[in-house]
N, C-alpha and C. Protein backbone atom coordinates (compact mmCIF):
# COMPACT_ATOMS: atom_id res chain seq x y z
N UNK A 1 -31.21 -3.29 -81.22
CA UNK A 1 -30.04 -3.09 -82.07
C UNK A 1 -29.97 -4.27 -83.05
N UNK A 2 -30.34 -4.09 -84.12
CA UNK A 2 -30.53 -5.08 -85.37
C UNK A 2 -29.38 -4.80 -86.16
N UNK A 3 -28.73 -6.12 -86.53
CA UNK A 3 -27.88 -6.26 -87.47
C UNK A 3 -28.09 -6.11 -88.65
N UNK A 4 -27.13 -5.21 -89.29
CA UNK A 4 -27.23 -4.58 -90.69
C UNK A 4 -26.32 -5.93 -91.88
N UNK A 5 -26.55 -5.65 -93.06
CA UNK A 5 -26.40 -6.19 -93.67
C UNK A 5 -24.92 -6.32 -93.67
N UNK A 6 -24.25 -5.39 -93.45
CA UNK A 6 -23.07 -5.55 -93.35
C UNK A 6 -22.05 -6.24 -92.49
N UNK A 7 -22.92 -5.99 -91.14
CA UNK A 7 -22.56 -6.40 -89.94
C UNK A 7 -22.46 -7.93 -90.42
N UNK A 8 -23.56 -8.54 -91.03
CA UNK A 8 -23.68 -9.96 -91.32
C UNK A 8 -22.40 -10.88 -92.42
N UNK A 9 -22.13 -9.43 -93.32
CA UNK A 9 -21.08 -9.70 -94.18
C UNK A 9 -19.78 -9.80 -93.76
N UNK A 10 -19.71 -9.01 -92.19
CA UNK A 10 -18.49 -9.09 -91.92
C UNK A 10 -18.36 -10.48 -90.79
N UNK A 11 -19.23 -10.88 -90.18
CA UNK A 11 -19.44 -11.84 -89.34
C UNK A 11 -19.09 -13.27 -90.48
N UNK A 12 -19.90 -13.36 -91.69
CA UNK A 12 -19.63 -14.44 -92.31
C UNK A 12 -18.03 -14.54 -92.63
N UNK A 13 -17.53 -13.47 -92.90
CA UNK A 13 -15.78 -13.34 -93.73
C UNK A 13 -15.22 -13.52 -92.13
N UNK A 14 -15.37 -13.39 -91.45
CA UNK A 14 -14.95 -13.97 -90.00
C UNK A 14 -15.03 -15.77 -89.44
N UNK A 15 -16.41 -16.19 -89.79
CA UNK A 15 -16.51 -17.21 -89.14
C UNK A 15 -15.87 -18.10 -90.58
N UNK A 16 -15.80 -17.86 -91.70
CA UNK A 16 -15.22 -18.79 -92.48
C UNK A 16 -14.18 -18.90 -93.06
N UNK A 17 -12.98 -17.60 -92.53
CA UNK A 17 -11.99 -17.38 -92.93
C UNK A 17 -12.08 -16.95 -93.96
N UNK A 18 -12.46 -15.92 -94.90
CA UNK A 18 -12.47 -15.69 -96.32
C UNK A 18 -11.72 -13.94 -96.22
N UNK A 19 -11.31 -14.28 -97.23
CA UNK A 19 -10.73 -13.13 -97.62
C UNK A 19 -11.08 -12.24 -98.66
N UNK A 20 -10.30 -11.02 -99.41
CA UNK A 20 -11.20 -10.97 -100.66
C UNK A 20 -11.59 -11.50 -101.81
N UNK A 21 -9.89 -12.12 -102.30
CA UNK A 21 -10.07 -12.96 -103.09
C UNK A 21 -11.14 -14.25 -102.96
N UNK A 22 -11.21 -14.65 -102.18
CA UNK A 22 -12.40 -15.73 -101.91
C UNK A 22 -13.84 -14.92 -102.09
N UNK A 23 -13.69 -13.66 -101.19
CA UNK A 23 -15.31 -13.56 -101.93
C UNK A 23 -16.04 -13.25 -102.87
N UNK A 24 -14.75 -12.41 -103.69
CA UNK A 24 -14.85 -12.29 -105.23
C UNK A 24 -14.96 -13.36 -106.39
N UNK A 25 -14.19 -14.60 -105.61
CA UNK A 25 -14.46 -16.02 -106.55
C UNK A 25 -16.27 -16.33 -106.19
N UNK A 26 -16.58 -16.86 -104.57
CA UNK A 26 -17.50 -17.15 -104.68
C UNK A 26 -18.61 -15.84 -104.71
N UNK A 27 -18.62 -15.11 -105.44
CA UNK A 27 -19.85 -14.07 -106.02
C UNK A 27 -20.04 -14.36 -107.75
N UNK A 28 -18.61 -14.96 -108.38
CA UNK A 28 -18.61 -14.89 -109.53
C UNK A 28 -18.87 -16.70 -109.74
N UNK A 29 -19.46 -17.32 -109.00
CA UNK A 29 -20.08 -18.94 -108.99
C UNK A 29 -21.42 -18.46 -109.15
N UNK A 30 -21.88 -17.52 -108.97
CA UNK A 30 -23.33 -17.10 -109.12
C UNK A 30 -23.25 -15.70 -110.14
N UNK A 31 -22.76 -15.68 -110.95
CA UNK A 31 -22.52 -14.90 -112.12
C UNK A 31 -22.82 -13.41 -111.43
N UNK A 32 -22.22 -13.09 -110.43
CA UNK A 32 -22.32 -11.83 -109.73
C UNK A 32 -20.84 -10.84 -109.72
N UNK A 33 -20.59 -10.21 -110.25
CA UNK A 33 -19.09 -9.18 -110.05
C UNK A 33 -18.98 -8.40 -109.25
N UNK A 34 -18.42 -8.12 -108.03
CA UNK A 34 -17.67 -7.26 -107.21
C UNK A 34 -16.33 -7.24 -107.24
N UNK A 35 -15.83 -5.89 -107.21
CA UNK A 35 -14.37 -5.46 -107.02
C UNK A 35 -13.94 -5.68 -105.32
N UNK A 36 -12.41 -5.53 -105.53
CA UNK A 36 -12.00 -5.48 -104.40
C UNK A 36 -12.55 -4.22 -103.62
N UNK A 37 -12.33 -3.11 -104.30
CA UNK A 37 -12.93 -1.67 -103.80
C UNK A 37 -14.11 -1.54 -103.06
N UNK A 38 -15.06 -2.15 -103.74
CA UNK A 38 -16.20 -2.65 -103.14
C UNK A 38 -16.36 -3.34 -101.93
N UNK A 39 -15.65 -3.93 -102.08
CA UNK A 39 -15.55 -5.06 -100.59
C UNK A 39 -14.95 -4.08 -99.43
N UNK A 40 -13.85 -3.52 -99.57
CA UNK A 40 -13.21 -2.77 -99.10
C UNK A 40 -13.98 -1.57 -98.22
N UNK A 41 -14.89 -1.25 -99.06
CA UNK A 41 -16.15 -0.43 -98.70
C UNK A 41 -17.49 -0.81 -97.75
N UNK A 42 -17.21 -1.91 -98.23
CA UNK A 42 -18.43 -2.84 -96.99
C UNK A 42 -17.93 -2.84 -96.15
N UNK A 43 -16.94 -3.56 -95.73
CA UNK A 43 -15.76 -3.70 -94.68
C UNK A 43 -15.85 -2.34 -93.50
N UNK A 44 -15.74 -1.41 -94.19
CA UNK A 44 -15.35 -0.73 -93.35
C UNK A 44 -16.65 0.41 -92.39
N UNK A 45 -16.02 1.23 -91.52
CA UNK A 45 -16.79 1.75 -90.26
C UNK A 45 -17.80 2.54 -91.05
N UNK A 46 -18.36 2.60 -90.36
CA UNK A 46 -19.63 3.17 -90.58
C UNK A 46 -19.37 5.08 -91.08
N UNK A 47 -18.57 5.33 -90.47
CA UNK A 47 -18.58 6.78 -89.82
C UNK A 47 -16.96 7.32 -90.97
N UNK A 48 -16.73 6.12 -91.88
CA UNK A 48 -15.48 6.55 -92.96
C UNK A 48 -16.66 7.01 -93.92
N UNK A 49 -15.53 7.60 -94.97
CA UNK A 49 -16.22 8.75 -95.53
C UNK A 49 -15.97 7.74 -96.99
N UNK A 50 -15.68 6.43 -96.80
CA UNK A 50 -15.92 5.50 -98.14
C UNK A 50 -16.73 4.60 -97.99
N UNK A 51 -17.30 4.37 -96.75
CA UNK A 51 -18.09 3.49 -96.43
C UNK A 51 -19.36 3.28 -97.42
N UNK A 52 -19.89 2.11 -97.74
CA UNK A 52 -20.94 1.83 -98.62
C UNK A 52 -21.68 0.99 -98.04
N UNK A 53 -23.01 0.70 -97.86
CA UNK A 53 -23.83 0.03 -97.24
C UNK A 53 -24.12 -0.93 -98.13
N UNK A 54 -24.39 -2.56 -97.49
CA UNK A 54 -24.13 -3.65 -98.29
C UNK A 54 -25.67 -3.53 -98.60
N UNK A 55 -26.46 -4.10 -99.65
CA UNK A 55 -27.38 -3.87 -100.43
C UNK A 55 -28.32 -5.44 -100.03
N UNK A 56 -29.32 -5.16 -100.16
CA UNK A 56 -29.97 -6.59 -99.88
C UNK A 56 -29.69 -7.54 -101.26
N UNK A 57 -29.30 -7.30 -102.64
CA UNK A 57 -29.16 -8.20 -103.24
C UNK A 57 -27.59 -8.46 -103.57
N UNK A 58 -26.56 -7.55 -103.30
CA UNK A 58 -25.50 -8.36 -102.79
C UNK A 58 -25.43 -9.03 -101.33
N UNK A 59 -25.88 -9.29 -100.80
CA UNK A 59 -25.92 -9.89 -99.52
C UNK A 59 -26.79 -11.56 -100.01
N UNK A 60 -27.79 -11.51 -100.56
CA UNK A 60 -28.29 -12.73 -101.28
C UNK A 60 -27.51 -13.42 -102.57
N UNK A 61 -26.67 -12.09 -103.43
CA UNK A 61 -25.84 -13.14 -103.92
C UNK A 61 -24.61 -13.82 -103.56
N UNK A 62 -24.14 -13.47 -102.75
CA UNK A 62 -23.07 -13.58 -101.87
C UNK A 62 -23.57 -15.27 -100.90
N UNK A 63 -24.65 -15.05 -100.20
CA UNK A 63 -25.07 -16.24 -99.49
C UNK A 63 -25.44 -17.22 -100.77
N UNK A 64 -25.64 -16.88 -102.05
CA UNK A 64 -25.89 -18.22 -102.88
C UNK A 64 -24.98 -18.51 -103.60
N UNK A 65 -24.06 -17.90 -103.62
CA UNK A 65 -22.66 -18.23 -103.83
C UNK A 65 -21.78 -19.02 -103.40
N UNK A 66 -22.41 -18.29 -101.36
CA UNK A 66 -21.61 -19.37 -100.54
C UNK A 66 -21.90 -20.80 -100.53
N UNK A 67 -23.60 -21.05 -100.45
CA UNK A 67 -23.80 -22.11 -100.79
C UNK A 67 -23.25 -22.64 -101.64
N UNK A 68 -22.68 -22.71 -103.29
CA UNK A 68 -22.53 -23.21 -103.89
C UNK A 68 -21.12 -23.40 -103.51
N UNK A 69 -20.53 -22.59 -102.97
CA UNK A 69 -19.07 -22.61 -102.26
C UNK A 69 -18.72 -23.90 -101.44
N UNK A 70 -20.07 -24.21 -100.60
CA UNK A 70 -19.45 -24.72 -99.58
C UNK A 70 -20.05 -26.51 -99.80
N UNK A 71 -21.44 -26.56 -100.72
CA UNK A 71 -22.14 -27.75 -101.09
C UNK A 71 -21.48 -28.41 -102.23
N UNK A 72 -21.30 -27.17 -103.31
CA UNK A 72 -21.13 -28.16 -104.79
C UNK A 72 -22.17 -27.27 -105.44
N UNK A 73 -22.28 -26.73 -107.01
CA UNK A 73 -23.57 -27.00 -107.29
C UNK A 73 -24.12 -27.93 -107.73
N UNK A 74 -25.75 -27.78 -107.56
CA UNK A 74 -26.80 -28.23 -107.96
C UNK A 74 -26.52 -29.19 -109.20
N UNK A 75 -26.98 -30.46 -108.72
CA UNK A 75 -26.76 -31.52 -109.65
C UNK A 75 -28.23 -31.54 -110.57
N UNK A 76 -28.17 -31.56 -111.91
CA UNK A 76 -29.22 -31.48 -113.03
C UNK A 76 -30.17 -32.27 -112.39
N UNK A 77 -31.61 -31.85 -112.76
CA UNK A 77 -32.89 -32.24 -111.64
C UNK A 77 -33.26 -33.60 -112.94
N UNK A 78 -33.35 -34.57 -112.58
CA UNK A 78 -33.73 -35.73 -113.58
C UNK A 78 -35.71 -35.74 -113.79
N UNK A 79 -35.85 -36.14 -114.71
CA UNK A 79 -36.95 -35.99 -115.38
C UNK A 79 -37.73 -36.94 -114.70
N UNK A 80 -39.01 -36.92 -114.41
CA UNK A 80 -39.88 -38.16 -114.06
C UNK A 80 -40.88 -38.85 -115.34
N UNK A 81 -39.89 -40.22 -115.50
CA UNK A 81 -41.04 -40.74 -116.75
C UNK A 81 -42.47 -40.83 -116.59
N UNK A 82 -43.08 -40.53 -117.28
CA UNK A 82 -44.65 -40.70 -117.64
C UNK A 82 -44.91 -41.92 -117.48
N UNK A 83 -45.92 -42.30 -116.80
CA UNK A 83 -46.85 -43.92 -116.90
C UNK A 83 -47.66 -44.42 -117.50
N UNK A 84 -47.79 -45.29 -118.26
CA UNK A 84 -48.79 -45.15 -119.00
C UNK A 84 -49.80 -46.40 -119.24
């Protein structure tokens, strides 16, 4: 019994307290848009007749979101001078 993508989406909005508004902010830190509706749709049972299956690339933008959520982003990569 392997965990679905969703299963994982709902486990993360569990262990970090997030709500929708939170996961709609951190999706849009990684220039990604989801509605509430949407979420709403992940969320729910399998066996509702609105149910939507979470997608492997919202599920990756969502985790690089969180990262940036939870680290900071990415500080500008500095140049290495030439030797000469």
């Amino acid at each position: 019994m392997a965990l679905t993508n969703n299963d994982i989406m709902k486990k993360l909005r569990v262990a970090h307290k997030l709500r929708d508004d939170d996961i709609v902010k951190i999706c849009s830190l990684v220039d990604f848009r989801v509605s509430k509706s949407e979420l709403g749709a992940i969320f729910r049972k399998e066996d509702h007749p609105k149910y939507m299956e979470c997608g492997d690339q919202f599920l990756r933008n969502f985790l690089n979101g969180l990262v940036v959520h939870l680290r900071g982003p990415m500080p500008p990569k500095k140049k290495k001078e030439s030797s000469k």
